[in-house]
N, C-alpha and C. Protein backbone atom coordinates (compact mmCIF):
# COMPACT_ATOMS: atom_id res chain seq x y z
N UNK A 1 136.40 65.27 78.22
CA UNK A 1 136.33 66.72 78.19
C UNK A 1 136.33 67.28 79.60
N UNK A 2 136.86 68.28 79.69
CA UNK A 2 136.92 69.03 80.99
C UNK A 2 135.99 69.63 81.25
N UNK A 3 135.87 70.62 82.53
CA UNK A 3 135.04 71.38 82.47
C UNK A 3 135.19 72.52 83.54
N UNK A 4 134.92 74.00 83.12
CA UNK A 4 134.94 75.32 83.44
C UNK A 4 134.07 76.02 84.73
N UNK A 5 134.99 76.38 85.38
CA UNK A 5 134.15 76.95 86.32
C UNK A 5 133.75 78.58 85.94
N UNK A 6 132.46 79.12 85.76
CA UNK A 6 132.33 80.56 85.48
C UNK A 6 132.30 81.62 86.48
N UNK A 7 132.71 82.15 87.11
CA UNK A 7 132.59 83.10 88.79
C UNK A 7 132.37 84.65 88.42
N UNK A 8 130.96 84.99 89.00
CA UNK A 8 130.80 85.98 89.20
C UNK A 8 130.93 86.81 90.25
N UNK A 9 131.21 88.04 91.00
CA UNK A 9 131.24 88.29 92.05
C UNK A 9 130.05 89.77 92.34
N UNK A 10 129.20 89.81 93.04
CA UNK A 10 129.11 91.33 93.11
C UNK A 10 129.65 91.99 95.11
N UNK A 11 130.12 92.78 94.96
CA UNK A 11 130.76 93.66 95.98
C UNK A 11 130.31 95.14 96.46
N UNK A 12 130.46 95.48 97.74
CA UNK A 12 129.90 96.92 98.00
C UNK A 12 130.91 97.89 97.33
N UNK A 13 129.93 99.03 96.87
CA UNK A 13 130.10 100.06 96.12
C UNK A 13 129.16 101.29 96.06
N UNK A 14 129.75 102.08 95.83
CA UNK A 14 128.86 103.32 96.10
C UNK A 14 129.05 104.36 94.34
N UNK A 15 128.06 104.85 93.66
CA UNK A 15 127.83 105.52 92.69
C UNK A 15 129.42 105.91 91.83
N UNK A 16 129.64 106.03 90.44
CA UNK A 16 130.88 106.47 90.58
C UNK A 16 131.81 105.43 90.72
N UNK A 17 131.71 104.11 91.99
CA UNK A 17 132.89 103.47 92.30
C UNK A 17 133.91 103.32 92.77
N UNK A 18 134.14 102.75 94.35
CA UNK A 18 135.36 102.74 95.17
C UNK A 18 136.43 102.17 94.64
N UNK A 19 137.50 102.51 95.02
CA UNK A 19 138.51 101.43 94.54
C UNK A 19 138.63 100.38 95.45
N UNK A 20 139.12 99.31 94.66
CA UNK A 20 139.16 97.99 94.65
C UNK A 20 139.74 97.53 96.29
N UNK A 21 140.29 98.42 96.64
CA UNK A 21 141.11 98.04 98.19
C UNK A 21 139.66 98.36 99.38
N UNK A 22 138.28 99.04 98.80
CA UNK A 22 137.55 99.55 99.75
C UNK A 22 136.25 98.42 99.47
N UNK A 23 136.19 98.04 98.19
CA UNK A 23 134.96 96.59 98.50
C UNK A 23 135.28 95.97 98.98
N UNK A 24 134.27 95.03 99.05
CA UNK A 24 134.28 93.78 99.67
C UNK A 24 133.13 92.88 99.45
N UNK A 25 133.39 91.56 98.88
CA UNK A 25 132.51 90.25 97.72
C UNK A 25 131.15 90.38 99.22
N UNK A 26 130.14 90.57 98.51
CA UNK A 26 128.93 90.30 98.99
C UNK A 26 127.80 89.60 98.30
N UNK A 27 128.43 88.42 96.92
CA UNK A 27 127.77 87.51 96.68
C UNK A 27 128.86 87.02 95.96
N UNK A 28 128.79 85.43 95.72
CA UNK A 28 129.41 85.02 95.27
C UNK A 28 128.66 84.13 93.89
N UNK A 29 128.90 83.81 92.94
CA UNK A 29 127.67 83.04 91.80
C UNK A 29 128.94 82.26 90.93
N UNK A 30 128.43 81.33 91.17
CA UNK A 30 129.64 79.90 90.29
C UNK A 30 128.86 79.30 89.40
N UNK A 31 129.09 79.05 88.45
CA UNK A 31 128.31 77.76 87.67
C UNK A 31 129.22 77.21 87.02
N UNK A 32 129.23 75.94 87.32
CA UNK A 32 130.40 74.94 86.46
C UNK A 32 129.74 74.44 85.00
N UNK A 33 130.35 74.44 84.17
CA UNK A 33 129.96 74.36 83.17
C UNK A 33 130.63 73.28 82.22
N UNK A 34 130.31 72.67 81.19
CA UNK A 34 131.14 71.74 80.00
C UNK A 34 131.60 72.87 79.42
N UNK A 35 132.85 72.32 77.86
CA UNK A 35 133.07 73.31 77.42
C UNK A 35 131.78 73.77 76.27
N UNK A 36 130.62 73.53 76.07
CA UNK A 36 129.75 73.52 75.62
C UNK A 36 129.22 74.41 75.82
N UNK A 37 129.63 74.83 77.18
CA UNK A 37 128.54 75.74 78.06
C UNK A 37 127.48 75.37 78.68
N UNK A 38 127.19 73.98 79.22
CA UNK A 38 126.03 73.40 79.66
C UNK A 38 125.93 73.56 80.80
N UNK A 39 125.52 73.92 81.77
CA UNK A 39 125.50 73.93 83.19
C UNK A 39 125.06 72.49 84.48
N UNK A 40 126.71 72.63 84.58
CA UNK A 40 126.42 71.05 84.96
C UNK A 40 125.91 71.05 86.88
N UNK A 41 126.51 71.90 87.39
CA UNK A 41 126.51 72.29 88.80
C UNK A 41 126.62 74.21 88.83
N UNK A 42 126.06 74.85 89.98
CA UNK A 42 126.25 75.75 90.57
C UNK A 42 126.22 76.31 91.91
N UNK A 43 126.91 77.11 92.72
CA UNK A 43 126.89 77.84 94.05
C UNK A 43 126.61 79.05 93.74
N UNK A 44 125.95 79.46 94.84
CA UNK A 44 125.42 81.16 95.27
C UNK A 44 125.36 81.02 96.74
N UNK A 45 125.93 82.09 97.44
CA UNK A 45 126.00 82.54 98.18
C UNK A 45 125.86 84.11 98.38
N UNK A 46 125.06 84.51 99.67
CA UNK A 46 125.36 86.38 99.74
C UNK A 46 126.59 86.21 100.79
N UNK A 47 127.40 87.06 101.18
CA UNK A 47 128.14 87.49 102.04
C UNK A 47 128.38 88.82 102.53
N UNK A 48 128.56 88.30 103.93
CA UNK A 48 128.35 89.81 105.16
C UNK A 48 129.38 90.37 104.90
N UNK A 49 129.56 91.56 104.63
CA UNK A 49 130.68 92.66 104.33
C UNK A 49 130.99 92.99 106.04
N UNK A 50 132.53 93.35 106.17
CA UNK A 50 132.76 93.78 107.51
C UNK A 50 133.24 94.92 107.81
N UNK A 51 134.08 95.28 106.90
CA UNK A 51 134.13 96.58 106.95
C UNK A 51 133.34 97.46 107.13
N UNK A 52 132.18 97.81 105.34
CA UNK A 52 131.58 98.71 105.59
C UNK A 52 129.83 97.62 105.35
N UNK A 53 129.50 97.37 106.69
CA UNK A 53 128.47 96.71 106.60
C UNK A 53 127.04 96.80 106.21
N UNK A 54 126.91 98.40 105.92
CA UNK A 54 125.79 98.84 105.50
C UNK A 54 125.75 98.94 104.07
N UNK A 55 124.89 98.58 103.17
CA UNK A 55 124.94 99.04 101.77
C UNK A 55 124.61 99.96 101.30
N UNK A 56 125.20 100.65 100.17
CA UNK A 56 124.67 101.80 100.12
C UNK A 56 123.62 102.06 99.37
N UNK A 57 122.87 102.58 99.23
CA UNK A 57 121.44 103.03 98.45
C UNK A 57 121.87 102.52 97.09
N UNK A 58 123.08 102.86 96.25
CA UNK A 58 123.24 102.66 95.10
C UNK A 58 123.62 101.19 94.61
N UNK A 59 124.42 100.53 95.92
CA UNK A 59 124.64 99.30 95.20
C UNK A 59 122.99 98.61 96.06
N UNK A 60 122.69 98.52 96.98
CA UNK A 60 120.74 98.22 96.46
C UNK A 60 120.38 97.90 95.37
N UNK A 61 120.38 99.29 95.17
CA UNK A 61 119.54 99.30 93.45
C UNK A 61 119.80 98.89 92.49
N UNK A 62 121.43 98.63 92.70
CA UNK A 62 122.19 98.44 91.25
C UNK A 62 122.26 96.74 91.28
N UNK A 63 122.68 96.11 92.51
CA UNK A 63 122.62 94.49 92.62
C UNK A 63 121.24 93.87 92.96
N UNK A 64 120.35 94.48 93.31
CA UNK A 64 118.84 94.14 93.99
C UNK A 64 119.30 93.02 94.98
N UNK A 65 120.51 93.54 96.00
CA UNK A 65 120.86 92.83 97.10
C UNK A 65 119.80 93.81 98.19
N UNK A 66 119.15 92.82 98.77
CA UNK A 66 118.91 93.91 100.07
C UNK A 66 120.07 94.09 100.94
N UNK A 67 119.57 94.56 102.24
CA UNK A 67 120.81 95.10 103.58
C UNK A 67 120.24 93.49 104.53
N UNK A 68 118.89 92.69 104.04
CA UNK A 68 118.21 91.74 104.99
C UNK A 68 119.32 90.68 104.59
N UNK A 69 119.43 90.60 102.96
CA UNK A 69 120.07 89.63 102.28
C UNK A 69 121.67 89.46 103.00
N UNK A 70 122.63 90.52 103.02
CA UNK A 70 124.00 90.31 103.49
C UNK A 70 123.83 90.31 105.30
N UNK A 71 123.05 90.90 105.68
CA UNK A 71 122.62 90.63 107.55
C UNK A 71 122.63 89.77 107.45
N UNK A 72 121.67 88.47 106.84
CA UNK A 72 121.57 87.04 107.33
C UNK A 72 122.38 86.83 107.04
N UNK A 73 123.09 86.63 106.06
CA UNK A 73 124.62 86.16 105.57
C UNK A 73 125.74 85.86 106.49
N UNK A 74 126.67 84.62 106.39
CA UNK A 74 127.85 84.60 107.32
C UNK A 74 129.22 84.84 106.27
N UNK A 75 129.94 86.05 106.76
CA UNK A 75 131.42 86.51 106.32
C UNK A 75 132.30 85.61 105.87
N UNK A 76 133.14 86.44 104.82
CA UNK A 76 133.71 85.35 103.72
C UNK A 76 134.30 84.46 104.59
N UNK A 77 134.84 84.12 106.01
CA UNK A 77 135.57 83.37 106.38
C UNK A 77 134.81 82.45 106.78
N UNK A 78 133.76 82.31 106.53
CA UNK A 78 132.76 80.94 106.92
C UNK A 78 132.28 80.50 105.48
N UNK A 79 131.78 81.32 104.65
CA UNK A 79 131.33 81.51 103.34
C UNK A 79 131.92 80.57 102.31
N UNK A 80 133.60 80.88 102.47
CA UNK A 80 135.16 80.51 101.62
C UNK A 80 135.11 78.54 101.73
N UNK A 81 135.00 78.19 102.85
CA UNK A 81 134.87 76.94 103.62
C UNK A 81 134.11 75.86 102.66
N UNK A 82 132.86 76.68 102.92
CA UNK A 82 131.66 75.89 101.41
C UNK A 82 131.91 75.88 100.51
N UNK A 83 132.49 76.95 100.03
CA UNK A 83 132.63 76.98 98.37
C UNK A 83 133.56 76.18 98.27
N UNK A 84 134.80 76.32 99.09
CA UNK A 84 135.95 75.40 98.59
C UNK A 84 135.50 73.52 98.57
N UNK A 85 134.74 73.56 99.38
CA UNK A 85 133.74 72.19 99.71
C UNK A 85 133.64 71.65 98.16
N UNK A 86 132.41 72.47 97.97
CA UNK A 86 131.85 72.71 96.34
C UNK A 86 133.03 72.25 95.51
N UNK A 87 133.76 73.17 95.87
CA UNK A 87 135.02 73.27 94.09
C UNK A 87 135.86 71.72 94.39
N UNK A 88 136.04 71.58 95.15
CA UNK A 88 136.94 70.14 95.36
C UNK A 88 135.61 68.66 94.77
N UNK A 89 135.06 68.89 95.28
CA UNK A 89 134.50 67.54 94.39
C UNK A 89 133.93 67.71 93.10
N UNK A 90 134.61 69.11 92.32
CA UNK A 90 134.55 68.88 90.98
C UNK A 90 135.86 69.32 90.40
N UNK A 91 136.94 69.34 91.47
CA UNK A 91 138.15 69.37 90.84
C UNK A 91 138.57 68.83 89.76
N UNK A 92 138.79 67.50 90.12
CA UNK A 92 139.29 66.63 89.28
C UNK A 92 139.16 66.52 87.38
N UNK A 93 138.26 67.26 87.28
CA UNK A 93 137.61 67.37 85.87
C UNK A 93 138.16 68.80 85.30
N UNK A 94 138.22 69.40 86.27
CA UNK A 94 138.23 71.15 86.35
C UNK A 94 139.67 71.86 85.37
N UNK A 95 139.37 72.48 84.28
CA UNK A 95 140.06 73.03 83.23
C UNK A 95 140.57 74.19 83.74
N UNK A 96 139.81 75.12 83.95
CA UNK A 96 139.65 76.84 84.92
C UNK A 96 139.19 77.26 85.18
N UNK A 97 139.26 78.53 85.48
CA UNK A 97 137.83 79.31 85.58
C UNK A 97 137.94 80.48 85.35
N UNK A 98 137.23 80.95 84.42
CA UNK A 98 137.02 81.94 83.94
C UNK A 98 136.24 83.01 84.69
N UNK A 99 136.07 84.56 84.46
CA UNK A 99 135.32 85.88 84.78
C UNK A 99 135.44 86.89 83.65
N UNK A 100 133.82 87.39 83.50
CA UNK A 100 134.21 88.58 82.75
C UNK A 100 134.98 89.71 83.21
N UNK A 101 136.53 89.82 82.24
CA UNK A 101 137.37 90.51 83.34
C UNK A 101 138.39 90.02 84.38
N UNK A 102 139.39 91.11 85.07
CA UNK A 102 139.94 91.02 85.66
C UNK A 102 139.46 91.12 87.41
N UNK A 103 138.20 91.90 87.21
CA UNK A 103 137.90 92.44 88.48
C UNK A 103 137.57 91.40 89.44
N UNK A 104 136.82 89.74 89.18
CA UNK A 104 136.50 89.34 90.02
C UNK A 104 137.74 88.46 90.49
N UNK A 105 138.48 87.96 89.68
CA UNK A 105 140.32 87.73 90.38
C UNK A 105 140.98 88.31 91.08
N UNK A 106 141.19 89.78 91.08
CA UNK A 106 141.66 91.00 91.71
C UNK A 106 140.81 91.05 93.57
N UNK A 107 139.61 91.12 93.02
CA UNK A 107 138.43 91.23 94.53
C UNK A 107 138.73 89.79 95.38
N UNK A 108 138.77 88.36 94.51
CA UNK A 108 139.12 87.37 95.54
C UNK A 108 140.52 87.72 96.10
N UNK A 109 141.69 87.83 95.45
CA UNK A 109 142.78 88.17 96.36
C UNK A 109 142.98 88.53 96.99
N UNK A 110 142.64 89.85 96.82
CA UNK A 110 142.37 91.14 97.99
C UNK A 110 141.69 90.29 99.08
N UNK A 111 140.75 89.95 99.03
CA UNK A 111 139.56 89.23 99.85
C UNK A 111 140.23 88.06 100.75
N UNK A 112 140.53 87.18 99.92
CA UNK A 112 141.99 86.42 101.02
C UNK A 112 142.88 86.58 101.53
N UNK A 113 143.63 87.61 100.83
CA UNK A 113 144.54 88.37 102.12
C UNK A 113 144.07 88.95 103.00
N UNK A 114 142.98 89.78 102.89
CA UNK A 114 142.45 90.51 103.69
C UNK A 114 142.23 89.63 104.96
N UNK A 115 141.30 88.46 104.44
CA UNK A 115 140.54 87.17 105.58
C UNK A 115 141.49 85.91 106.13
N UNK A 116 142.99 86.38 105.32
CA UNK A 116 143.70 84.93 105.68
C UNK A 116 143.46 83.59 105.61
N UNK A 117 142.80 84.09 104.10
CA UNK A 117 142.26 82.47 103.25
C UNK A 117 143.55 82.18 102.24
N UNK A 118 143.24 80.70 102.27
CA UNK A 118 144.23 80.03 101.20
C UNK A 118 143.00 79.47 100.21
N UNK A 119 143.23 79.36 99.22
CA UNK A 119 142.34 79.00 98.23
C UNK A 119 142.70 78.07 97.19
N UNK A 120 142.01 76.90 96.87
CA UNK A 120 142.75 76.32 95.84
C UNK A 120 142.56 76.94 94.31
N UNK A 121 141.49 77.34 94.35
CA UNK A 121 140.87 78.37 93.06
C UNK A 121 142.25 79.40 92.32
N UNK A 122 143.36 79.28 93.57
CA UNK A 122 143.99 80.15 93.04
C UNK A 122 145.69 79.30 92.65
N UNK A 123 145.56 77.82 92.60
CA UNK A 123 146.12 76.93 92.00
C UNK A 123 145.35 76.72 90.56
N UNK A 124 144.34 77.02 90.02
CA UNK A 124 143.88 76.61 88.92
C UNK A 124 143.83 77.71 87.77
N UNK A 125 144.39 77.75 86.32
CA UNK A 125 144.84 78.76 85.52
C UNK A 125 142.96 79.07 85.65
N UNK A 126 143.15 81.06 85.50
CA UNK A 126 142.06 82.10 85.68
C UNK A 126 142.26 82.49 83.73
N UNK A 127 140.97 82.43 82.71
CA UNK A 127 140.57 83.18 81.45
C UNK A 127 139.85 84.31 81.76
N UNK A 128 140.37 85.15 81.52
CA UNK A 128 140.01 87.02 81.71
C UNK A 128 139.11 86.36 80.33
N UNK A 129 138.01 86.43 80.43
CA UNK A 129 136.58 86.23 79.02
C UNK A 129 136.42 87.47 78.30
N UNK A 130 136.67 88.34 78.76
CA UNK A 130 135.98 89.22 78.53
C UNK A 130 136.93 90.07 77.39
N UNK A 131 138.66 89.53 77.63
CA UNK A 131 139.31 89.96 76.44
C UNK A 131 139.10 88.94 75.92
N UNK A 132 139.23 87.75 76.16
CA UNK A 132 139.32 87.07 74.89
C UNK A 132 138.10 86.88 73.98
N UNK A 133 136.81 87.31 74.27
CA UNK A 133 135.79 87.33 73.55
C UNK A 133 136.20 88.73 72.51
N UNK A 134 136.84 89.93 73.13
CA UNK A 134 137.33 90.73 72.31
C UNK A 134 138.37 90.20 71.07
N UNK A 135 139.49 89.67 71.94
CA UNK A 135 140.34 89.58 70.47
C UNK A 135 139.75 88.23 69.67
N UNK A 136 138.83 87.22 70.05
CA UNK A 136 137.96 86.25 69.12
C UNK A 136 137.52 87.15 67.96
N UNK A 137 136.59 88.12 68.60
CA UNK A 137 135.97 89.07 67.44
C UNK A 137 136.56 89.97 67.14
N UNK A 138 137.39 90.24 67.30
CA UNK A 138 138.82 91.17 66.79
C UNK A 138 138.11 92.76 66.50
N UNK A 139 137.50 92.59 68.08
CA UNK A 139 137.14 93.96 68.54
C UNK A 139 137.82 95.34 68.69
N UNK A 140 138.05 96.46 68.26
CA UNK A 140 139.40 97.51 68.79
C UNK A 140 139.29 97.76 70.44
N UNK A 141 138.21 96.90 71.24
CA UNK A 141 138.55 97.34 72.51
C UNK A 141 137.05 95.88 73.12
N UNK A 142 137.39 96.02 74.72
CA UNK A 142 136.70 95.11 75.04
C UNK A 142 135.34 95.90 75.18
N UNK A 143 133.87 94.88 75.64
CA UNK A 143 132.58 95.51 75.39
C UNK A 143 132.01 94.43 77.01
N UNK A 144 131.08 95.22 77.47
CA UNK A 144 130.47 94.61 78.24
C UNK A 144 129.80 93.48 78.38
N UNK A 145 129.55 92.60 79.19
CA UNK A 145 128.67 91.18 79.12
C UNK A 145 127.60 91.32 78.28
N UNK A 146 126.82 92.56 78.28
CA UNK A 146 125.46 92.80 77.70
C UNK A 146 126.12 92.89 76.64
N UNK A 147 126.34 93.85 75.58
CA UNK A 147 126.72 93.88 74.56
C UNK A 147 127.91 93.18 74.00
N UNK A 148 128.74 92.00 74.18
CA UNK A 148 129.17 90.58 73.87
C UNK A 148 127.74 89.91 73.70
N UNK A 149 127.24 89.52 74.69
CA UNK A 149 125.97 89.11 74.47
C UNK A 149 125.45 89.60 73.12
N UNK A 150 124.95 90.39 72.43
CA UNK A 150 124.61 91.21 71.95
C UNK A 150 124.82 91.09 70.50
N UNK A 151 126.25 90.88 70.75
CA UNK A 151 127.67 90.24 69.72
C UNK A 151 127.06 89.29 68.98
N UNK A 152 126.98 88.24 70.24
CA UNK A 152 126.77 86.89 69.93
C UNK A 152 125.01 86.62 69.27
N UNK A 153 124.43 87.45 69.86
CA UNK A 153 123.18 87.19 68.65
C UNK A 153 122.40 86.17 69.72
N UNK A 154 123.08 86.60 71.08
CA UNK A 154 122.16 86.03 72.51
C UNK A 154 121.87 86.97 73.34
N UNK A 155 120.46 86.76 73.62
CA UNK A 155 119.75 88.28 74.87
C UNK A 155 120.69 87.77 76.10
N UNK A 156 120.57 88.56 77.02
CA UNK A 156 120.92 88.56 78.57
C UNK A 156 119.79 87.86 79.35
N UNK A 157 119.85 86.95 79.89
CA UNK A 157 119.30 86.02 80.50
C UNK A 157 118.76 86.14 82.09
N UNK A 158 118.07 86.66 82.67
CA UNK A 158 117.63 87.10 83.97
C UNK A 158 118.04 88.74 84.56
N UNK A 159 117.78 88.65 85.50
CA UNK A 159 118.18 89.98 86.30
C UNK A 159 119.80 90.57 86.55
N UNK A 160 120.40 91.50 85.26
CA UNK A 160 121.76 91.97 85.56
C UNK A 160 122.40 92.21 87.21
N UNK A 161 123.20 92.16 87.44
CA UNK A 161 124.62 92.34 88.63
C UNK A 161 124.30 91.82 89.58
N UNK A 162 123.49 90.34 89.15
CA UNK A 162 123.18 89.44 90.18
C UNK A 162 124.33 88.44 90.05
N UNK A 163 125.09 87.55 90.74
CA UNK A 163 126.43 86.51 90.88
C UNK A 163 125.90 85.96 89.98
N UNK A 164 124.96 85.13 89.89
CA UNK A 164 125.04 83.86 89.32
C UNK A 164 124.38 83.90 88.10
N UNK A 165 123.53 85.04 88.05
CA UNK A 165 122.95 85.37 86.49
C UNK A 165 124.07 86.08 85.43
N UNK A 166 125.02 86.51 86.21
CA UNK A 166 125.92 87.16 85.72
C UNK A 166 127.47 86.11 84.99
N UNK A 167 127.24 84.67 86.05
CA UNK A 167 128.01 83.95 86.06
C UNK A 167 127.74 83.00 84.76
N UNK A 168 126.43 82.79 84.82
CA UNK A 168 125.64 81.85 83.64
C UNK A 168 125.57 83.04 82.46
N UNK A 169 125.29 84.25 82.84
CA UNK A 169 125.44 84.85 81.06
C UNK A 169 126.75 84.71 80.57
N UNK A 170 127.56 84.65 81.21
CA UNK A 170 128.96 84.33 80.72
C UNK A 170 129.63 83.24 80.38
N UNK A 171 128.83 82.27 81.01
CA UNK A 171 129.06 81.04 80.45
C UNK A 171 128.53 80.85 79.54
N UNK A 172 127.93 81.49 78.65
CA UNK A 172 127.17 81.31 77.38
C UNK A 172 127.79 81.76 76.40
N UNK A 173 128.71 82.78 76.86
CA UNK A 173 130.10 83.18 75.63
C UNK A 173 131.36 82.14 75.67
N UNK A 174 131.12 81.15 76.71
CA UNK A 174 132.51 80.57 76.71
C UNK A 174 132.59 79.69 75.89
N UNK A 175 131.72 78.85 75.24
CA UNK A 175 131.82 77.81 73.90
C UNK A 175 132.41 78.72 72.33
N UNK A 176 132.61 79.89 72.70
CA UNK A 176 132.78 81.00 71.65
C UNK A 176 133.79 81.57 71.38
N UNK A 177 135.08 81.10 72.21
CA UNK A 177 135.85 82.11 72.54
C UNK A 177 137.01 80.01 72.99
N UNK A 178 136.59 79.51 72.88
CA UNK A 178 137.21 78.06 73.65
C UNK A 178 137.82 77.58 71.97
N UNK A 179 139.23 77.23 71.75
CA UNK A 179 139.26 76.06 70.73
C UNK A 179 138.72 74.76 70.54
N UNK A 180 138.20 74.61 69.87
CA UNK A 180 137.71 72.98 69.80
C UNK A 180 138.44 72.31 69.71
């Protein structure tokens, strides 16, 4: 059996919501998973935004990232290095990787072009979860992590629009939505 990588991302943002060309990934949350959903390995990282390096009051509150948390932090171009570290010695097993959504696929791209990263993550087929948990339950439209959750007749598991809590609640829909 193979096994799934789950990637969460959270990024600066301000109330409302920038578009996608003005964030930038300031945590990263992986958990590799069976197709079971078991959690076999995970990475977390924060990362220093360069652009706009200050956070704003709203994403604070909304990620419970501090401004201490991405300061200590070193920028995706040191950040990218490790993770890819990480993902290669569990390649070999490695099926895909999934996100709730399109957004955290969209933010790495951007993010490597931006930084003039090559990535192997982006040799390995990406499951948008978040429709296919829709058309599984043959939803008229897609529904948020919380309420999929919700769906599924499973609470939300730690502190919301954190990477890796966000990464592991989602890996908990993926045995659900996977053919056997």
């Amino acid at each position: 059996m193979g096994h799934w990588l789950v990637i969460d991302l959270e990024a600066t943002t301000e109330e409302g919501g920038w578009p996608l060309e003005e964030m930038e990934i300031i945590e990263i949350g992986a958990s590799l998973v069976s197709t079971a959903g078991h959690e076999l390995d995970h990475f977390q990282r924060f990362v220093r935004p360069l652009r706009r390096p200050h956070l704003t009051r709203f994403c604070r509150e909304l990620t419970h990232i501090s401004q201490a948390d991405v300061d200590a932090a070193a920028p995706l171009t040191s950040v990218w290095p490790q993770f890819e570290r990480w993902l290669l010695s569990h390649r070999p097993r490695l099926v895909g990787w999934a996100s709730w959504g399109e957004y955290d696929r969209r933010q790495f791209e951007q993010d490597w072009q931006q930084c003039q990263l090559v990535s192997c993550l982006s040799q390995i087929p990406h499951l948008n979860l978040k429709r296919r948990f829709a058309e599984a339950r043959q939803l008229p439209r897609s529904v948020g992590l919380t309420s999929a959750l919700q769906l599924a007749g499973l609470p939300f598991s730690g502190e919301q629009h954190r990477a890796l809590t966000d990464a592991r609640n989602t890996a908990r829909l993926l045995p659900l939505v996977l053919p056997l």
